[in-house]
N, C-alpha and C. Protein backbone atom coordinates (compact mmCIF):
# COMPACT_ATOMS: atom_id res chain seq x y z
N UNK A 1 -18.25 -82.26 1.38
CA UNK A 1 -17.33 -81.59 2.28
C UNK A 1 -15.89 -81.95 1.91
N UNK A 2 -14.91 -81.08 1.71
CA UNK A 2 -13.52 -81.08 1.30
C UNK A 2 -13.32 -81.32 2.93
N UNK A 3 -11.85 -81.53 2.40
CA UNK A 3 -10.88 -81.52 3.67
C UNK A 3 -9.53 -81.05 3.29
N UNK A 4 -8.25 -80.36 3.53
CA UNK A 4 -7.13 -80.09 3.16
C UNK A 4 -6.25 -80.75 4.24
N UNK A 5 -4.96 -80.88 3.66
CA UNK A 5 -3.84 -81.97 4.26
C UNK A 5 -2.73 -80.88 4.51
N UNK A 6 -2.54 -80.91 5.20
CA UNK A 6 -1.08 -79.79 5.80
C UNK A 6 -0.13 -81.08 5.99
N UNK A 7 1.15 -80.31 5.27
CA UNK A 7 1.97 -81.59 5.66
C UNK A 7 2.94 -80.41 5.30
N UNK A 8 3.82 -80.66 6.84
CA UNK A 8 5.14 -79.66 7.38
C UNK A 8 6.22 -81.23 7.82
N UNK A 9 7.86 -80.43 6.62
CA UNK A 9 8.70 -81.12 6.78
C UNK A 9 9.57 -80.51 7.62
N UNK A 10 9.75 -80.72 8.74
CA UNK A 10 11.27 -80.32 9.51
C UNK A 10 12.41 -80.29 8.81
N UNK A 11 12.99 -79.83 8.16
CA UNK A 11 14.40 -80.44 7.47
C UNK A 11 15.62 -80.10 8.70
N UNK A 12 16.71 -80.47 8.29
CA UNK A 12 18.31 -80.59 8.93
C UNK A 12 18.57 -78.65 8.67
N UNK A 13 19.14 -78.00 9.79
CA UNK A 13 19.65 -76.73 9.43
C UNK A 13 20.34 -76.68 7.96
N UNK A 14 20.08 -75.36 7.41
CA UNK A 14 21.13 -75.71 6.26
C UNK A 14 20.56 -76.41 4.99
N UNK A 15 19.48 -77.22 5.22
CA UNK A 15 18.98 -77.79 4.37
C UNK A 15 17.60 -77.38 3.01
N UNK A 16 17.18 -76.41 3.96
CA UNK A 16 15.77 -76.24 3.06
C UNK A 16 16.05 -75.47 1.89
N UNK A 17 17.21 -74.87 1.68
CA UNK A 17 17.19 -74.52 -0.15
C UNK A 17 17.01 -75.63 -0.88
N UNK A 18 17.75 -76.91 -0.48
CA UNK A 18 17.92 -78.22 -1.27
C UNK A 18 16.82 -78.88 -1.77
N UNK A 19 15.79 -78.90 0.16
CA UNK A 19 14.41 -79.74 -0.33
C UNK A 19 13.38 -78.29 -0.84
N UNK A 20 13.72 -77.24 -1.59
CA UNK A 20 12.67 -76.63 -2.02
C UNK A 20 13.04 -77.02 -3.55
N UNK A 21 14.58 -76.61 -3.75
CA UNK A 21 14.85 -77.03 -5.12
C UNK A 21 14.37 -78.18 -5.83
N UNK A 22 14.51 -79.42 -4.70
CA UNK A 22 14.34 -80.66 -5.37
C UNK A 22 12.61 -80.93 -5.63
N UNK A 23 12.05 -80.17 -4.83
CA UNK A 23 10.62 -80.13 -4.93
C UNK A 23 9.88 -79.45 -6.04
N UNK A 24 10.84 -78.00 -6.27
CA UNK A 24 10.39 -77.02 -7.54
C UNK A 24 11.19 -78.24 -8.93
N UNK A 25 12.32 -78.86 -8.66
CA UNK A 25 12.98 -79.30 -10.31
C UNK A 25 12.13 -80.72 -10.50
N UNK A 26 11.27 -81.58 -9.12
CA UNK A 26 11.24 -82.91 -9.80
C UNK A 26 10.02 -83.23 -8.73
N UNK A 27 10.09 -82.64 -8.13
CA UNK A 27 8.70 -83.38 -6.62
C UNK A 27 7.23 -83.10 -7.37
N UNK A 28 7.07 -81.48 -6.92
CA UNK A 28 5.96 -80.75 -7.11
C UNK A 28 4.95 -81.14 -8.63
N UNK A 29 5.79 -81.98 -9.26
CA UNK A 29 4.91 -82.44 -10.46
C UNK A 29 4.70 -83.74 -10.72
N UNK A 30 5.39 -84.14 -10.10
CA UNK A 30 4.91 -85.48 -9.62
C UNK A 30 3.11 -85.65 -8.91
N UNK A 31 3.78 -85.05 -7.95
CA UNK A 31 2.33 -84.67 -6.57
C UNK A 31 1.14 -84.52 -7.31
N UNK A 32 1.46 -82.79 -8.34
CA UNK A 32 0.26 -82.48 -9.16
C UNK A 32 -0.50 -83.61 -9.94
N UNK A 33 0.07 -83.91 -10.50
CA UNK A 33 -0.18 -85.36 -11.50
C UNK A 33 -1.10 -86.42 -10.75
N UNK A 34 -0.89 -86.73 -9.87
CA UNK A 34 -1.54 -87.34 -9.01
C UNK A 34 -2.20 -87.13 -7.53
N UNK A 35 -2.05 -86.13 -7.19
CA UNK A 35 -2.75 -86.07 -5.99
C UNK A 35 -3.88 -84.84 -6.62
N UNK A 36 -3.62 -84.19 -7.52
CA UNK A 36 -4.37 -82.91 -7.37
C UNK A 36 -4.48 -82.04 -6.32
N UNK A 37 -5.78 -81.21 -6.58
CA UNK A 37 -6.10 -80.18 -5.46
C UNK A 37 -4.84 -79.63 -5.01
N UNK A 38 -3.92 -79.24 -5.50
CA UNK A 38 -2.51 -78.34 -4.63
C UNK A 38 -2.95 -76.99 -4.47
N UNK A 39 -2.82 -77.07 -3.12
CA UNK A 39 -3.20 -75.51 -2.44
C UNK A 39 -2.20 -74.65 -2.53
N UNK A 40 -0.88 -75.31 -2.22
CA UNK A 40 0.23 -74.15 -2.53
C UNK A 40 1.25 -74.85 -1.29
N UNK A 41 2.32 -74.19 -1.08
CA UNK A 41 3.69 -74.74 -0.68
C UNK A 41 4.35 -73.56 -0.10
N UNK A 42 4.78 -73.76 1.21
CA UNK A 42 5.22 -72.54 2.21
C UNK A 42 6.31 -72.84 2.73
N UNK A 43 7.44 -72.01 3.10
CA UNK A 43 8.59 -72.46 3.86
C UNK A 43 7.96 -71.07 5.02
N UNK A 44 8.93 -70.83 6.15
CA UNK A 44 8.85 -70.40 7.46
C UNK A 44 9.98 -69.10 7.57
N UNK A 45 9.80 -67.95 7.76
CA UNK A 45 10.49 -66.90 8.38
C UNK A 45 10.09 -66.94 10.01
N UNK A 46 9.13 -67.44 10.38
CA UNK A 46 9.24 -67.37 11.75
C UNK A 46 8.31 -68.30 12.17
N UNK A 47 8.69 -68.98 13.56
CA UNK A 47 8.54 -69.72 14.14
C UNK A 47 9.02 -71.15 14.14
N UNK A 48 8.75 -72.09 13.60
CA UNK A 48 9.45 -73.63 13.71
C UNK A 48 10.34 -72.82 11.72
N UNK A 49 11.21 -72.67 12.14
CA UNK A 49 12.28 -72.58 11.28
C UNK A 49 12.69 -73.67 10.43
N UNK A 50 13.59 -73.52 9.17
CA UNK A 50 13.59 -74.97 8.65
C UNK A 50 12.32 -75.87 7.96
N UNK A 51 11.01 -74.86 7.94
CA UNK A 51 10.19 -76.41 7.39
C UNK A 51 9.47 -75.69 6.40
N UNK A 52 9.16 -77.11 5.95
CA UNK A 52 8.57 -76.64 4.12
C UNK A 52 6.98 -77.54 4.34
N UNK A 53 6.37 -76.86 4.34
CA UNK A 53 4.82 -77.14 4.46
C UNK A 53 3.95 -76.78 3.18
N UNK A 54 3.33 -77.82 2.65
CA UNK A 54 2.82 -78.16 1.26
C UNK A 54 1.13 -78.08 1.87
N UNK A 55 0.01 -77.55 0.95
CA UNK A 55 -1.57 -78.32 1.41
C UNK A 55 -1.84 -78.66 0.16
N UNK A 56 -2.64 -79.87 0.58
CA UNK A 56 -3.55 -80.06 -0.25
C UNK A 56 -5.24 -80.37 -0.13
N UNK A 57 -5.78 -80.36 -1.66
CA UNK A 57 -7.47 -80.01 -0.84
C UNK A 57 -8.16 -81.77 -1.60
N UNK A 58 -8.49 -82.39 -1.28
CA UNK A 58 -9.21 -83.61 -1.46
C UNK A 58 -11.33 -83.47 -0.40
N UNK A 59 -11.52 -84.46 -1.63
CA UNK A 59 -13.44 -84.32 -1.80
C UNK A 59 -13.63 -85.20 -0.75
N UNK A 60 -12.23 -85.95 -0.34
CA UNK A 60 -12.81 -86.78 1.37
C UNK A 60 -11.34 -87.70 1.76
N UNK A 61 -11.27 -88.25 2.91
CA UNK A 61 -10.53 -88.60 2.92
C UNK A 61 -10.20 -90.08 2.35
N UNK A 62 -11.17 -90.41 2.10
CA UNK A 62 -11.26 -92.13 1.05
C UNK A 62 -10.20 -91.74 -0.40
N UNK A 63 -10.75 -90.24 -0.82
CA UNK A 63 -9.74 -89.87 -1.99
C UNK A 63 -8.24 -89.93 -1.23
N UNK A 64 -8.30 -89.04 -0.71
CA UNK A 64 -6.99 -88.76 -0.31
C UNK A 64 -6.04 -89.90 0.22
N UNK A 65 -6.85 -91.06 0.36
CA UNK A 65 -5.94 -92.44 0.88
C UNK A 65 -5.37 -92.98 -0.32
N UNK A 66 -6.47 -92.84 -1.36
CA UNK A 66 -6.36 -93.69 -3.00
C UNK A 66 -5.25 -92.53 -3.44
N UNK A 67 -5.29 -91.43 -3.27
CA UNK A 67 -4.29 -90.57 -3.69
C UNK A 67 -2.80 -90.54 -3.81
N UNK A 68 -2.82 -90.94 -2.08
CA UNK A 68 -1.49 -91.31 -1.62
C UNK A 68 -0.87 -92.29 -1.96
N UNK A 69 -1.76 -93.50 -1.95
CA UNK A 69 -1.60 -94.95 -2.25
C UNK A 69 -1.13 -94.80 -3.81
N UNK A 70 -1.56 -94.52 -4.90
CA UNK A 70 -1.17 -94.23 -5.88
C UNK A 70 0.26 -93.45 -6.06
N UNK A 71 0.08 -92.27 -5.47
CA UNK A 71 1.61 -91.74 -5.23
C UNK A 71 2.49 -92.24 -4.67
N UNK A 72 2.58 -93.17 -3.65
CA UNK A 72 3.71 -94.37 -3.28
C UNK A 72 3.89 -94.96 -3.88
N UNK A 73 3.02 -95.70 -5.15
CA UNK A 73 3.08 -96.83 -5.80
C UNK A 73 4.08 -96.58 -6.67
N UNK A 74 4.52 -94.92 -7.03
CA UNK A 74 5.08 -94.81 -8.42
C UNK A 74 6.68 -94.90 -8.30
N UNK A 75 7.20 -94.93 -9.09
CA UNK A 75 8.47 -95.45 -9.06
C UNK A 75 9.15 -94.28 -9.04
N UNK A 76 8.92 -93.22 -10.02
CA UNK A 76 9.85 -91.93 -10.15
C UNK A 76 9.48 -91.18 -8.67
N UNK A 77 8.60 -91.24 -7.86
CA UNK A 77 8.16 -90.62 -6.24
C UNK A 77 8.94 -91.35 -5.41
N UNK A 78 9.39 -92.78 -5.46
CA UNK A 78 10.55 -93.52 -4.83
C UNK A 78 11.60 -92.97 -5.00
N UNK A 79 12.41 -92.83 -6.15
CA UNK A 79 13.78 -91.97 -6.39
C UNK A 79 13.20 -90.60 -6.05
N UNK A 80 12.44 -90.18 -5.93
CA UNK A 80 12.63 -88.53 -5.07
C UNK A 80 12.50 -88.46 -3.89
N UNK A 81 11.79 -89.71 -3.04
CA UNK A 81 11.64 -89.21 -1.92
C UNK A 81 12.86 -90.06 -1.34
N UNK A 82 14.05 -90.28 -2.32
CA UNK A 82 15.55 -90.99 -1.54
C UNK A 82 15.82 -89.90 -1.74
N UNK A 83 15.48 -89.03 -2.26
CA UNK A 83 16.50 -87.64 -2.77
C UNK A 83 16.19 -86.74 -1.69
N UNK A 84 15.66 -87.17 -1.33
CA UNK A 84 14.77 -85.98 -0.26
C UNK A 84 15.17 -85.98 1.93
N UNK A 85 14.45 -87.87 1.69
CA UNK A 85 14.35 -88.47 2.89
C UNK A 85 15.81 -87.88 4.06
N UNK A 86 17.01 -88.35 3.03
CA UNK A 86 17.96 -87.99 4.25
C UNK A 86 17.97 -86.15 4.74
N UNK A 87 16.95 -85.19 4.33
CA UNK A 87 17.41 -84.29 4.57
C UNK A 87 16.37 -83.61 5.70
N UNK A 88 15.20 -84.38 5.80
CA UNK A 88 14.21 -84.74 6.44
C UNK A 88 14.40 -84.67 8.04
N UNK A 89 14.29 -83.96 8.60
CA UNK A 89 14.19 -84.43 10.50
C UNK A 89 13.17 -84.44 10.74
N UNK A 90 12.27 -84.33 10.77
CA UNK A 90 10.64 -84.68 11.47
C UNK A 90 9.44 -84.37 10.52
N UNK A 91 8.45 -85.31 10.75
CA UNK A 91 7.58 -84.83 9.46
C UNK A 91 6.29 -84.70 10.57
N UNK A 92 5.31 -83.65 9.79
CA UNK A 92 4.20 -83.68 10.93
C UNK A 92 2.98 -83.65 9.68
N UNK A 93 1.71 -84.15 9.81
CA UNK A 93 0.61 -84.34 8.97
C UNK A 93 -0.20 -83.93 10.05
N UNK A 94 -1.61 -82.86 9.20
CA UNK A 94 -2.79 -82.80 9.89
C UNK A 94 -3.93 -82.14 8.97
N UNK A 95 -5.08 -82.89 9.15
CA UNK A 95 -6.22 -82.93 8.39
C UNK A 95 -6.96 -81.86 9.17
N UNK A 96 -7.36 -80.82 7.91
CA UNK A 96 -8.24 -79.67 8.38
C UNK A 96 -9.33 -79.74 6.91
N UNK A 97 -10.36 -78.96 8.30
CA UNK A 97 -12.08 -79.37 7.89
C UNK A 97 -12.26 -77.50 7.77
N UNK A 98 -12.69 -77.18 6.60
CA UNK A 98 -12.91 -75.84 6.51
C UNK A 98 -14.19 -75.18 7.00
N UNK A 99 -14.15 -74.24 7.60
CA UNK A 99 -15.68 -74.18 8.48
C UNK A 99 -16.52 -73.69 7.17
N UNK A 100 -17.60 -73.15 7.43
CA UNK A 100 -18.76 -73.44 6.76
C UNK A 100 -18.60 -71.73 6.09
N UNK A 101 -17.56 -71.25 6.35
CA UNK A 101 -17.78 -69.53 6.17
C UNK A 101 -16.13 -69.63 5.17
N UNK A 102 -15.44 -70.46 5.23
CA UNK A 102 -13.99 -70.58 4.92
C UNK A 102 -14.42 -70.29 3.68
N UNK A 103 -13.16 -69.59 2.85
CA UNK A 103 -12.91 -69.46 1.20
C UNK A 103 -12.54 -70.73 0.58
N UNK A 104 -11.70 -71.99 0.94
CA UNK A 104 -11.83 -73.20 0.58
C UNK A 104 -13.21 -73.81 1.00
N UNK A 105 -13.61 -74.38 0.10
CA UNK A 105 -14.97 -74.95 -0.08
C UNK A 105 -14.98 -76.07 -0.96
């Protein structure tokens, strides 16, 4: 059983060209490299405005801890996520379980 990770960044008005750029020139390959499974990467025309919401798909969540843990560890993910952090207003994470009929599998 997979699981996928929704992770929606609030950014500062004004801000989300910056954290998409910095994500398309130096983030987004970072992530790949190590987290795998990238589902894809969304910003918002309507509703919570401002946020840039990334998924990803992991074989359980034991991966997805070693995943992360690995991706903190690295040094070039430290200098991006200073590049990033101040532009940041609220971050929200949530683990979804694909039902048994879902196209992720």
């Amino acid at each position: 059983m997979i699981i996928i990770e929704q992770r929606d960044y609030h950014v500062h008005t004004g801000k989300l060209p910056e954290l998409v750029r910095l994500y398309g020139d130096e983030g987004i390959t970072i992530q790949q490299e190590v987290l795998g499974g990238f589902v894809g990467a969304f910003t918002t025309d309507i509703g919570a405005l401002s946020t840039y919401t990334s998924m990803w798909r992991y074989d359980s969540f034991a991966q997805r801890e070693e995943r992360r843990a690995a991706l903190m560890a690295r040094d070039d993910w430290k200098a991006f996520m200073g590049k990033i952090q101040p532009l940041i207003h609220t971050q929200q994470n949530r683990i979804l379980t694909p039902t048994p009929f879902s196209a992720l599998q």
